[in-house]
Each structure stands twice: as structure tokens, then as C-alpha cells.
N, C-alpha and C. Protein backbone atom coordinates (compact mmCIF):
# COMPACT_ATOMS: atom_id res chain seq x y z
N UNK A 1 14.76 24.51 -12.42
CA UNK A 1 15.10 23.12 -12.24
C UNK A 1 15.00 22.38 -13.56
N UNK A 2 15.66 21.41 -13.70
CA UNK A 2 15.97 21.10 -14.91
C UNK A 2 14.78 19.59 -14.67
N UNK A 3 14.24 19.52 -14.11
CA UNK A 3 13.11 18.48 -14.30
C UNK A 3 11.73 19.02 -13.93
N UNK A 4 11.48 20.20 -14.28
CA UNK A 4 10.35 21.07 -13.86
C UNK A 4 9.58 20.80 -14.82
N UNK A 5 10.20 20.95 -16.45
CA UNK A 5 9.22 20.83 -17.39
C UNK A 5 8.93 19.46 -17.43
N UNK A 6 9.02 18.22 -16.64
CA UNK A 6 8.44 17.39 -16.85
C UNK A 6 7.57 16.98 -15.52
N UNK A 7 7.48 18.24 -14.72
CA UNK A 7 6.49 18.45 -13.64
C UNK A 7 6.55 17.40 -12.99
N UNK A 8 8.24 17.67 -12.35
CA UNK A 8 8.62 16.54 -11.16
C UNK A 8 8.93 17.71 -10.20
N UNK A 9 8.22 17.72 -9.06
CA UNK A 9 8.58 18.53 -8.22
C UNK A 9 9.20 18.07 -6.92
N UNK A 10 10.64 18.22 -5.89
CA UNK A 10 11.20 17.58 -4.92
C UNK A 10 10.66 19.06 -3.82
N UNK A 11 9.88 17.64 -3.17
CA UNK A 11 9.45 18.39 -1.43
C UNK A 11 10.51 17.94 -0.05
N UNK A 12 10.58 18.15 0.82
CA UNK A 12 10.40 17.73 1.86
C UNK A 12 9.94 17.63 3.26
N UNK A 13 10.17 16.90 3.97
CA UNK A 13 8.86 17.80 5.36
C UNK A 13 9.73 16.79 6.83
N UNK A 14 10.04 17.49 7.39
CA UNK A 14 11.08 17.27 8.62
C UNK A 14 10.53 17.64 9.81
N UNK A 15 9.40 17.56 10.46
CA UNK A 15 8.79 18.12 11.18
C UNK A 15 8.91 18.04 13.03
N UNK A 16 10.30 17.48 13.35
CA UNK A 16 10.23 17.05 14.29
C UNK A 16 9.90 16.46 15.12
N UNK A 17 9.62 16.52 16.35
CA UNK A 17 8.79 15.84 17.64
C UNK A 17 7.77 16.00 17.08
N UNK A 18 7.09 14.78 17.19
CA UNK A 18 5.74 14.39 16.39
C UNK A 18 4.79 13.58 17.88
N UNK A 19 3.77 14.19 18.42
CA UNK A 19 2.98 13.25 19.12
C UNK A 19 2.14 12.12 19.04
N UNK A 20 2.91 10.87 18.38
CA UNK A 20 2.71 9.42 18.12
C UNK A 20 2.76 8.47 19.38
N UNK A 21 2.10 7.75 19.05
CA UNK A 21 2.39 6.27 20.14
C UNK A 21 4.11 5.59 19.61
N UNK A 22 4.36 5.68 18.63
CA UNK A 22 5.76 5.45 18.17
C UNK A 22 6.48 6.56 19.51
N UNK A 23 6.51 7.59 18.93
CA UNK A 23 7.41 8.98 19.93
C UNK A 23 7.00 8.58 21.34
N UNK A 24 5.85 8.47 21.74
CA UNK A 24 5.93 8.42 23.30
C UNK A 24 6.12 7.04 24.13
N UNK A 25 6.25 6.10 23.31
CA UNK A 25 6.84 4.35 23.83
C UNK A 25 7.82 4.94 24.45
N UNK A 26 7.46 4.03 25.44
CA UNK A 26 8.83 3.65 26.40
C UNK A 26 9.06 5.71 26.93
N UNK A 27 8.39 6.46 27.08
CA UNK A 27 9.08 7.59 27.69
C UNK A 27 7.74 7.93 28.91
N UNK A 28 8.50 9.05 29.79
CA UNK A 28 7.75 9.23 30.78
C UNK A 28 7.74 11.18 30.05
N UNK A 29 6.38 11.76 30.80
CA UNK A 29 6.36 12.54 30.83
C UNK A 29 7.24 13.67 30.86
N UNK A 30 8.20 13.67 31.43
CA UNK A 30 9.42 14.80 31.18
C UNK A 30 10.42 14.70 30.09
N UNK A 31 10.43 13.89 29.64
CA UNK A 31 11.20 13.57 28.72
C UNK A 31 10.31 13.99 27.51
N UNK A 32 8.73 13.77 27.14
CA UNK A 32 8.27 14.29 25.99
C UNK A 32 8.15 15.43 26.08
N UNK A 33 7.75 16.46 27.45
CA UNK A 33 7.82 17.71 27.58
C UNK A 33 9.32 18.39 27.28
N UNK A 34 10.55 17.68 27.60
CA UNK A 34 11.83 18.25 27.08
C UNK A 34 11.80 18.09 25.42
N UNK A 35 11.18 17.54 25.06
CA UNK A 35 11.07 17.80 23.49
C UNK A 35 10.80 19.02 23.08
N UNK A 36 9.78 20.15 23.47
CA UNK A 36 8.82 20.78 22.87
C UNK A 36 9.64 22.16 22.51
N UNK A 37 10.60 22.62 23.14
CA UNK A 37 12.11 23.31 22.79
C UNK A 37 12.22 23.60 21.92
N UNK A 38 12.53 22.19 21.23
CA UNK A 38 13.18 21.50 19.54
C UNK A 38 12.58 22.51 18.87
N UNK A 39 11.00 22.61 18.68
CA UNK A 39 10.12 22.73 17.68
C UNK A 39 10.16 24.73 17.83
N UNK A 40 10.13 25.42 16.97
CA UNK A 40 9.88 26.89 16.91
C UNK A 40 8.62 26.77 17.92
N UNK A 41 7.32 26.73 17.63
CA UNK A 41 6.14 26.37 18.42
C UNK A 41 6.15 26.06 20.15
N UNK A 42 6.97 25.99 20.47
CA UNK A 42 7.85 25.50 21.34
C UNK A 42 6.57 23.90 22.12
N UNK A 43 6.28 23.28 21.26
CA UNK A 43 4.94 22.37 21.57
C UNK A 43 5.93 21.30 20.47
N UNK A 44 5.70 19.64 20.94
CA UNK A 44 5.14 18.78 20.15
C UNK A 44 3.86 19.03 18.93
N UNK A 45 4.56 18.39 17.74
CA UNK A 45 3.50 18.72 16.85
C UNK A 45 2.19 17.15 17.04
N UNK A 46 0.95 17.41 16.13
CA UNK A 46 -0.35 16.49 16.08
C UNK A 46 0.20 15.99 14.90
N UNK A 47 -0.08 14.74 14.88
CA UNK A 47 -0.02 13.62 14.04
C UNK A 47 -0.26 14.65 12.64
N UNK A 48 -2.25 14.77 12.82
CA UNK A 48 -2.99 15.45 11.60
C UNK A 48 -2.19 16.52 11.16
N UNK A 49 -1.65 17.61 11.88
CA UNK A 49 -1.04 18.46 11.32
C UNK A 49 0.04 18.36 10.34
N UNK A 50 1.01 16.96 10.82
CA UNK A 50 1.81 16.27 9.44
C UNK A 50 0.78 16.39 8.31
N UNK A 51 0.17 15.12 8.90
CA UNK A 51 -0.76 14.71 7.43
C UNK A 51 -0.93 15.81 6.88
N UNK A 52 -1.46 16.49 7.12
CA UNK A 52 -2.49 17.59 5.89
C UNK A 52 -1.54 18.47 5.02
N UNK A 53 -0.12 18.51 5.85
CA UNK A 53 0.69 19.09 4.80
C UNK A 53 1.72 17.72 3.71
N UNK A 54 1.50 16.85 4.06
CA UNK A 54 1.82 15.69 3.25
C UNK A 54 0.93 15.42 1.47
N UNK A 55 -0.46 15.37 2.68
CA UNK A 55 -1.99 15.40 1.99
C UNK A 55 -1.49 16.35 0.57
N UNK A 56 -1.06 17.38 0.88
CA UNK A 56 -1.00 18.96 0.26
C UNK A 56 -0.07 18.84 -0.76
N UNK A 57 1.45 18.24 -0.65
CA UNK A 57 2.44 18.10 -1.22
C UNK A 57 2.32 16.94 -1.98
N UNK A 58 1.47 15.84 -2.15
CA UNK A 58 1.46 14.78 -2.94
C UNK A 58 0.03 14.51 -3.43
N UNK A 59 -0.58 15.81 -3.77
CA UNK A 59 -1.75 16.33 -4.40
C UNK A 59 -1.34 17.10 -5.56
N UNK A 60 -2.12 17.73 -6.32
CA UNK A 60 -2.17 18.67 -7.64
C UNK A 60 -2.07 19.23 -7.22
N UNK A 61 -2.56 19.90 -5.98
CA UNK A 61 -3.05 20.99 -5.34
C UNK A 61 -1.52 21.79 -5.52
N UNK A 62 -0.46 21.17 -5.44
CA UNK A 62 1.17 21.48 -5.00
C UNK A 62 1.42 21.54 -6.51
N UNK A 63 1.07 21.53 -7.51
CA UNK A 63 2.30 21.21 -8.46
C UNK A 63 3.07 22.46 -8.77
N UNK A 64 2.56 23.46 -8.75
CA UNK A 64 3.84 24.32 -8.78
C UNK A 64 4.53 25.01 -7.47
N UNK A 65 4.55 23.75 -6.42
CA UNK A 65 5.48 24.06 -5.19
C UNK A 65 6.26 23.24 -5.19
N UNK A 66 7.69 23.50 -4.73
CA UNK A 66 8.64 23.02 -4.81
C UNK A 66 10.13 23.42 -4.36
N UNK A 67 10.60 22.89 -3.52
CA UNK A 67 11.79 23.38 -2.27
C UNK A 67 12.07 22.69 -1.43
């Protein structure tokens, strides 16, 4: 990548059905369970489980990850 040596690294994170009070407004139970499909896991994902890979990617911890 041609902005590597200035240790800019592009992430992204798309994680689907996410189990939020945002995601479950306004829905009834079958409708969040028809979500869980979507996901490989075949489950709604946890809030935390975003975070910590966010946490991960906009840390040092990441700098030579990138994709």
C-alpha cells in the first residue's frame, strides 16, 4: 500500500445484526430471531463483542493489520 510507510492503516468492521436497544426498537421477538440467519454464527452479535474488535483496530495493538 502506498500509504503504509506512513503507517496509515484502512480497517473495516461490518458486523451485522448487532443486539442494541437501537436494533430491537420498535420490533417484536420474531422478527429479531429472523435476523440470526444473516450472521455465519447463526446468533445476533453482543454489543461488547463489536467493541473489543474496534478497541483492537484503533489501538497500536493493530498497526501492522490492515484489510
Amino acid at each position: 500500500m502506498a500509504v503504509a510507510p506512513k503507517r496509515i492503516t484502512a480497517n473495516a468492521l461490518a458486523p451485522g445484526p448487532v443486539d442494541t436497544a437501537l436494533f430491537r426498537d420498535g420490533k417484536r421477538a420474531a422478527p429479531l430471531q429472523a435476523s440470526a440467519p444473516f450472521s455465519p454464527m447463526n446468533r445476533v452479535g453482543r454489543p461488547e463483542e463489536v467493541a473489543s474488535v474496534l478497541a483492537f483496530l484503533a489501538s497500536s495493538q493493530a498497526s501492522w493489520v490492515t484489510g
